[in-house]
C-alpha atoms as a PDB file:
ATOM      1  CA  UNK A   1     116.867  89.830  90.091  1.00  0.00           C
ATOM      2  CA  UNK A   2     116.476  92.788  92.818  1.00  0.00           C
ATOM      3  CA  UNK A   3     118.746  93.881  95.708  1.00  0.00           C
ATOM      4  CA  UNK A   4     117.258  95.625  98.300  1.00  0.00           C
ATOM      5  CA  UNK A   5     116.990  99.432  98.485  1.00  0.00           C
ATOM      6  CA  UNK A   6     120.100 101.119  99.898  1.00  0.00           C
ATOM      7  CA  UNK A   7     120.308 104.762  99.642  1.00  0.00           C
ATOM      8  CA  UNK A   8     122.944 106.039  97.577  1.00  0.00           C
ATOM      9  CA  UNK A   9     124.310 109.124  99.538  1.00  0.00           C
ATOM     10  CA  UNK A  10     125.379 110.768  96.347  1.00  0.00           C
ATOM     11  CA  UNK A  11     121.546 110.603  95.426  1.00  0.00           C
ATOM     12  CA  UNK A  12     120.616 113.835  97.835  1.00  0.00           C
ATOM     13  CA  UNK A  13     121.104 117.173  96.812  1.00  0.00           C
ATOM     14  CA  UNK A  14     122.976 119.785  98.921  1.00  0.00           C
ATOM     15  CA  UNK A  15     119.737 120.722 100.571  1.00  0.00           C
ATOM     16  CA  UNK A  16     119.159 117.148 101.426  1.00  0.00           C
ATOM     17  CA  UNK A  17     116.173 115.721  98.798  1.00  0.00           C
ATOM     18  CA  UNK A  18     116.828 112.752  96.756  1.00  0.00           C
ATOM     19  CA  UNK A  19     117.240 113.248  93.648  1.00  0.00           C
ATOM     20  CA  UNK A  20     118.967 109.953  92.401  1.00  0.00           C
ATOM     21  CA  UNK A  21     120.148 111.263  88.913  1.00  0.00           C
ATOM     22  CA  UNK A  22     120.139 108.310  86.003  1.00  0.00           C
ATOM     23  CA  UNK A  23     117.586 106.225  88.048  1.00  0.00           C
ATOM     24  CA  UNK A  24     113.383 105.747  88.468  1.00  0.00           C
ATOM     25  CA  UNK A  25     111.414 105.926  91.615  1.00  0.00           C
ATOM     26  CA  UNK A  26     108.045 103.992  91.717  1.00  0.00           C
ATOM     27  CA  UNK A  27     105.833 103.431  94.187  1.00  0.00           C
ATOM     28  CA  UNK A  28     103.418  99.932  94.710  1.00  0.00           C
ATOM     29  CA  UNK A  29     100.361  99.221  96.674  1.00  0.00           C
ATOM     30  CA  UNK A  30     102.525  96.327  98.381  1.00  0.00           C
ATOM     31  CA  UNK A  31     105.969  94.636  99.159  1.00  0.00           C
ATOM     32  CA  UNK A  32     104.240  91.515  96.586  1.00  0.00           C
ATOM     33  CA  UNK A  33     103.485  93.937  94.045  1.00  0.00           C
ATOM     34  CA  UNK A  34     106.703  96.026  94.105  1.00  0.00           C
ATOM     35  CA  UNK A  35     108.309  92.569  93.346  1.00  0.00           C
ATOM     36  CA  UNK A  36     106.380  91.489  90.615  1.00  0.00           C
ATOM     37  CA  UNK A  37     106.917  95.013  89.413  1.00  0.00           C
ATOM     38  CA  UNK A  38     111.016  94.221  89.678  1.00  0.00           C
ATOM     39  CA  UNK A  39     110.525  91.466  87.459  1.00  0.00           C
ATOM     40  CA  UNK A  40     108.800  93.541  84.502  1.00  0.00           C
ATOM     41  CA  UNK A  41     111.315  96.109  85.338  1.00  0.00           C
ATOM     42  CA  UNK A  42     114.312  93.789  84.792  1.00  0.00           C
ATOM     43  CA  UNK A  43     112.972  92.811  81.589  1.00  0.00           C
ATOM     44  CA  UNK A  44     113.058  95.989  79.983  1.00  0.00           C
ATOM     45  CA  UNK A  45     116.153  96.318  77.312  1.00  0.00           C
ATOM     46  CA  UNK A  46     118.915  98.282  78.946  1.00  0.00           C
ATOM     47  CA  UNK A  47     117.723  98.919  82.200  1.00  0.00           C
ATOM     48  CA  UNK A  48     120.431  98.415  84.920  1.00  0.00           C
ATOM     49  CA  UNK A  49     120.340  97.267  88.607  1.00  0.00           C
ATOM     50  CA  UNK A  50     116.823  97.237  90.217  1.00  0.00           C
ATOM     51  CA  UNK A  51     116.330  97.665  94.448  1.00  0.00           C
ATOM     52  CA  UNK A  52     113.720  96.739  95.736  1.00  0.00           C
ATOM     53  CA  UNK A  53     112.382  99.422  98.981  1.00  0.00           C
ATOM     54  CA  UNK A  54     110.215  98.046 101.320  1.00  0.00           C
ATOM     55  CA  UNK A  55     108.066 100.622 103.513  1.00  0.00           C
ATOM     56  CA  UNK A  56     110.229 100.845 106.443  1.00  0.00           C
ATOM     57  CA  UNK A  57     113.278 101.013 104.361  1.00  0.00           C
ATOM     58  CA  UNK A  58     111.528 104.181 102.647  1.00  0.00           C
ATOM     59  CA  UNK A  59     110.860 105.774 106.109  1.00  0.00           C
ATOM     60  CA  UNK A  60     114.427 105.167 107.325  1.00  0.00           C
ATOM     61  CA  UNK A  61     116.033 106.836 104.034  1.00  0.00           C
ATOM     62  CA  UNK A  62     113.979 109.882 103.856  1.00  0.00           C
ATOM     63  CA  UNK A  63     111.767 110.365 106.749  1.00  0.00           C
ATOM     64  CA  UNK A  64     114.173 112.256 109.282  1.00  0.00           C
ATOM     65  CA  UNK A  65     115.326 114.460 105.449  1.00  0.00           C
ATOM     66  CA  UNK A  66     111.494 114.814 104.736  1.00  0.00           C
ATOM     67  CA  UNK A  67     111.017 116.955 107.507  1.00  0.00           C
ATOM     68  CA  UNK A  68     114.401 119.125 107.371  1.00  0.00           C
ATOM     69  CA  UNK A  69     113.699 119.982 103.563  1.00  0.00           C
ATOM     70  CA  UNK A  70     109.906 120.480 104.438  1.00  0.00           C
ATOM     71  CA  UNK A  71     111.163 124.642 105.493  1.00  0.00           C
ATOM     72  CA  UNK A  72     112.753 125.500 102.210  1.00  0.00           C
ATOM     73  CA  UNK A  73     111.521 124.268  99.380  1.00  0.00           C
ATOM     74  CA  UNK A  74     113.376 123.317  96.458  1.00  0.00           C
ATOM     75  CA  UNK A  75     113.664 125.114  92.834  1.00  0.00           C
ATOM     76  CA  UNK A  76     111.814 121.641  91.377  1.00  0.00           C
ATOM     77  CA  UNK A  77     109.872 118.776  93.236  1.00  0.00           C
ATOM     78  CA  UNK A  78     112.352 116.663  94.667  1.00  0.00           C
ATOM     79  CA  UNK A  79     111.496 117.665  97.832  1.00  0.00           C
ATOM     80  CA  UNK A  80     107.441 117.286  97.646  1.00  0.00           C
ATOM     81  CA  UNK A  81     108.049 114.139  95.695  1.00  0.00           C
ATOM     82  CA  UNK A  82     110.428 112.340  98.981  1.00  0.00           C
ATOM     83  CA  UNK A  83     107.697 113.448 101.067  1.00  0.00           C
ATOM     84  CA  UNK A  84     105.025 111.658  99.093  1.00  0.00           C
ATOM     85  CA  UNK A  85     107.091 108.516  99.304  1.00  0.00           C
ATOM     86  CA  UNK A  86     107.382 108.815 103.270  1.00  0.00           C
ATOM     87  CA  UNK A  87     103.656 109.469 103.326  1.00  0.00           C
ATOM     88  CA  UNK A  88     103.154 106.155 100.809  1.00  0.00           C
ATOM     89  CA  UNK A  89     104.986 104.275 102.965  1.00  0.00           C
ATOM     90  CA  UNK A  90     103.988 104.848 106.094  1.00  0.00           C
ATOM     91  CA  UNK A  91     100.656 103.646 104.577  1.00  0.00           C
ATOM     92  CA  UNK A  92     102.496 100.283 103.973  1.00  0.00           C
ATOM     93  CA  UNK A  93     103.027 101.182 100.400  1.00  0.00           C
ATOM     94  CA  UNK A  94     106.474  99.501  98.815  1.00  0.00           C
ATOM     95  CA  UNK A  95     109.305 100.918  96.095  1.00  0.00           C
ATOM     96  CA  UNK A  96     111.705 100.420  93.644  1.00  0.00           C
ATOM     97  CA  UNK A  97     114.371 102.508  92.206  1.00  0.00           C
ATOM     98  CA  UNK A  98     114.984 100.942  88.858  1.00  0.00           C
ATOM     99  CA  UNK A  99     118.853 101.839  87.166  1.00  0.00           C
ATOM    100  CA  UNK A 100     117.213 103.022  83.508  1.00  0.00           C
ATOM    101  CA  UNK A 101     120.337 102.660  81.850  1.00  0.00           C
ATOM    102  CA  UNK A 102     119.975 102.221  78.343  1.00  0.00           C
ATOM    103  CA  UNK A 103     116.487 101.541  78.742  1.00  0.00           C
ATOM    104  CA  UNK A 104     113.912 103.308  76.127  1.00  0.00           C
ATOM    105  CA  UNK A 105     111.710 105.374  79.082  1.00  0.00           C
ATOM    106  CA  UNK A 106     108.868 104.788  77.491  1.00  0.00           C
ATOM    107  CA  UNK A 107     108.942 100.931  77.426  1.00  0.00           C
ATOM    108  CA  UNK A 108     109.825 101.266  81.055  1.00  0.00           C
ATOM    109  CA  UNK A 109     107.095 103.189  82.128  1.00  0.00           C
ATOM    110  CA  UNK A 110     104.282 101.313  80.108  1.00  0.00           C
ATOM    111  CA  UNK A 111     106.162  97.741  82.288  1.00  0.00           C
ATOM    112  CA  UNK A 112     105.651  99.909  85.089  1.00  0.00           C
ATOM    113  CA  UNK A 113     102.009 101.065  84.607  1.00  0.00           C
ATOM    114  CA  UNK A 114     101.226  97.479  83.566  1.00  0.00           C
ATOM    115  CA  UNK A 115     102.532  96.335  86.539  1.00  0.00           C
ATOM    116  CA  UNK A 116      99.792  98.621  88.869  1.00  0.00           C
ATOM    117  CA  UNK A 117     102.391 101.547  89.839  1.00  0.00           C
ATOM    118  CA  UNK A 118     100.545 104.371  91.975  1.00  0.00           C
ATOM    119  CA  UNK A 119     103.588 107.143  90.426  1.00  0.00           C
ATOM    120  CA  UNK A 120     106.703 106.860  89.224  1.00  0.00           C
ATOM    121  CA  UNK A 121     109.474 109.479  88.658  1.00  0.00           C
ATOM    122  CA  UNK A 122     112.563 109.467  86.070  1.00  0.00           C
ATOM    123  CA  UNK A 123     115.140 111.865  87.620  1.00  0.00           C
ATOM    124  CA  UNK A 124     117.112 113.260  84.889  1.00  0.00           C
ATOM    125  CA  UNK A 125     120.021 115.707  84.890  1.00  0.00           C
ATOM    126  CA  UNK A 126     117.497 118.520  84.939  1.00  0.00           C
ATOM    127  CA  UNK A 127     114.360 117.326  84.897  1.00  0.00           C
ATOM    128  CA  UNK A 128     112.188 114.867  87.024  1.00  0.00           C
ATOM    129  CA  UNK A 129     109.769 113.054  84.420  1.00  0.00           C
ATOM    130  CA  UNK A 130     106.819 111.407  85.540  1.00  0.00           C
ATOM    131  CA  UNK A 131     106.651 108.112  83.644  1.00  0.00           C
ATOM    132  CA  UNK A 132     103.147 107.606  85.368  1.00  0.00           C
ATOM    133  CA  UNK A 133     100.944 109.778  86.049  1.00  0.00           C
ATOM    134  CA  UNK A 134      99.673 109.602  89.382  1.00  0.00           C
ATOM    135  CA  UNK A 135      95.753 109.965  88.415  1.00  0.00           C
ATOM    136  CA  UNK A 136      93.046 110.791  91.411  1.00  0.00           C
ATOM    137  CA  UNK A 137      91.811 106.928  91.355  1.00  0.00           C
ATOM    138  CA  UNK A 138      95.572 106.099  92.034  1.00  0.00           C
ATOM    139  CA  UNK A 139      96.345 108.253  95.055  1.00  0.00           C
ATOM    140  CA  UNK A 140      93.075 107.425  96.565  1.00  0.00           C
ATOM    141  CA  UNK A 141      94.308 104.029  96.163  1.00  0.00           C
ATOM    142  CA  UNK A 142      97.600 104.850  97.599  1.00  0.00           C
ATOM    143  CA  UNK A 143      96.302 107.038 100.627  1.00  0.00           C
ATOM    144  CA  UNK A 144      93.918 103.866 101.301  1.00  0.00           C
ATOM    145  CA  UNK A 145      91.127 105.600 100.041  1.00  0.00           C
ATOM    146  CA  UNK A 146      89.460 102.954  97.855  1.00  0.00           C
END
């Protein structure tokens, strides 16, 4: 079962990009597909809580940051990668951040792909994973292209 998405405000970093440690990001082609998406999610081993984020929930969590981190960029991606997700949803594109948990990343991501996910990001203490690879037939489908 999903909640919907409530920013955590320990999830942005001091310069004000989300970086929600211990937790996925993926992005849908719609509010339906995001939840069907939540479902295969949930049914991964170990993973934790699940939010869904629908479009204008996305906007209102990281539209107004978007553009104050868009002057200094970050040492990683966490800034490019929150305004991706503004830019996805203001093309009506839907979310979820997915608790991983104890979940095997792996399993998660191939539930994920299998479920039609345009990207999807595993932040980690250090590292931002991309658990799938946002290919040029997906962001053409994101940006409306196809």
């Amino acid at each position: 079962m999903s909640t919907y998405f409530s920013p955590d405000p320990g999830h942005f970093s001091a310069s004000g990009a989300y970086y929600p440690t211990g937790h996925v990001f993926a992005m849908f082609r719609s509010e339906s597909a995001a939840e069907a998406a939540a479902s295969a999610a949930a049914g991964v081993a170990g993973v934790g809580g699940v939010q869904l984020a629908a479009p204008a929930a996305i906007e209102q969590a990281f539209g107004k940051r978007a553009e104050d981190t868009g002057g200094m960029p970050s040492l990683g991606r966490e800034d490019q990668f929150m305004r991706r997700f503004v830019e996805l949803a203001q093309a009506g594109k839907a979310g979820l951040l997915i608790e991983v948990g104890d979940a095997d990343t792996d399993a998660l991501g191939s539930a994920l792909k299998a479920a039609g996910a345009l990207l999807a990001y595993h932040y980690r203490a250090l590292v931002i994973e991309e658990l799938v690879e946002a290919s040029p037939g997906a962001e053409a489908a994101a940006a409306g292209e196809l």
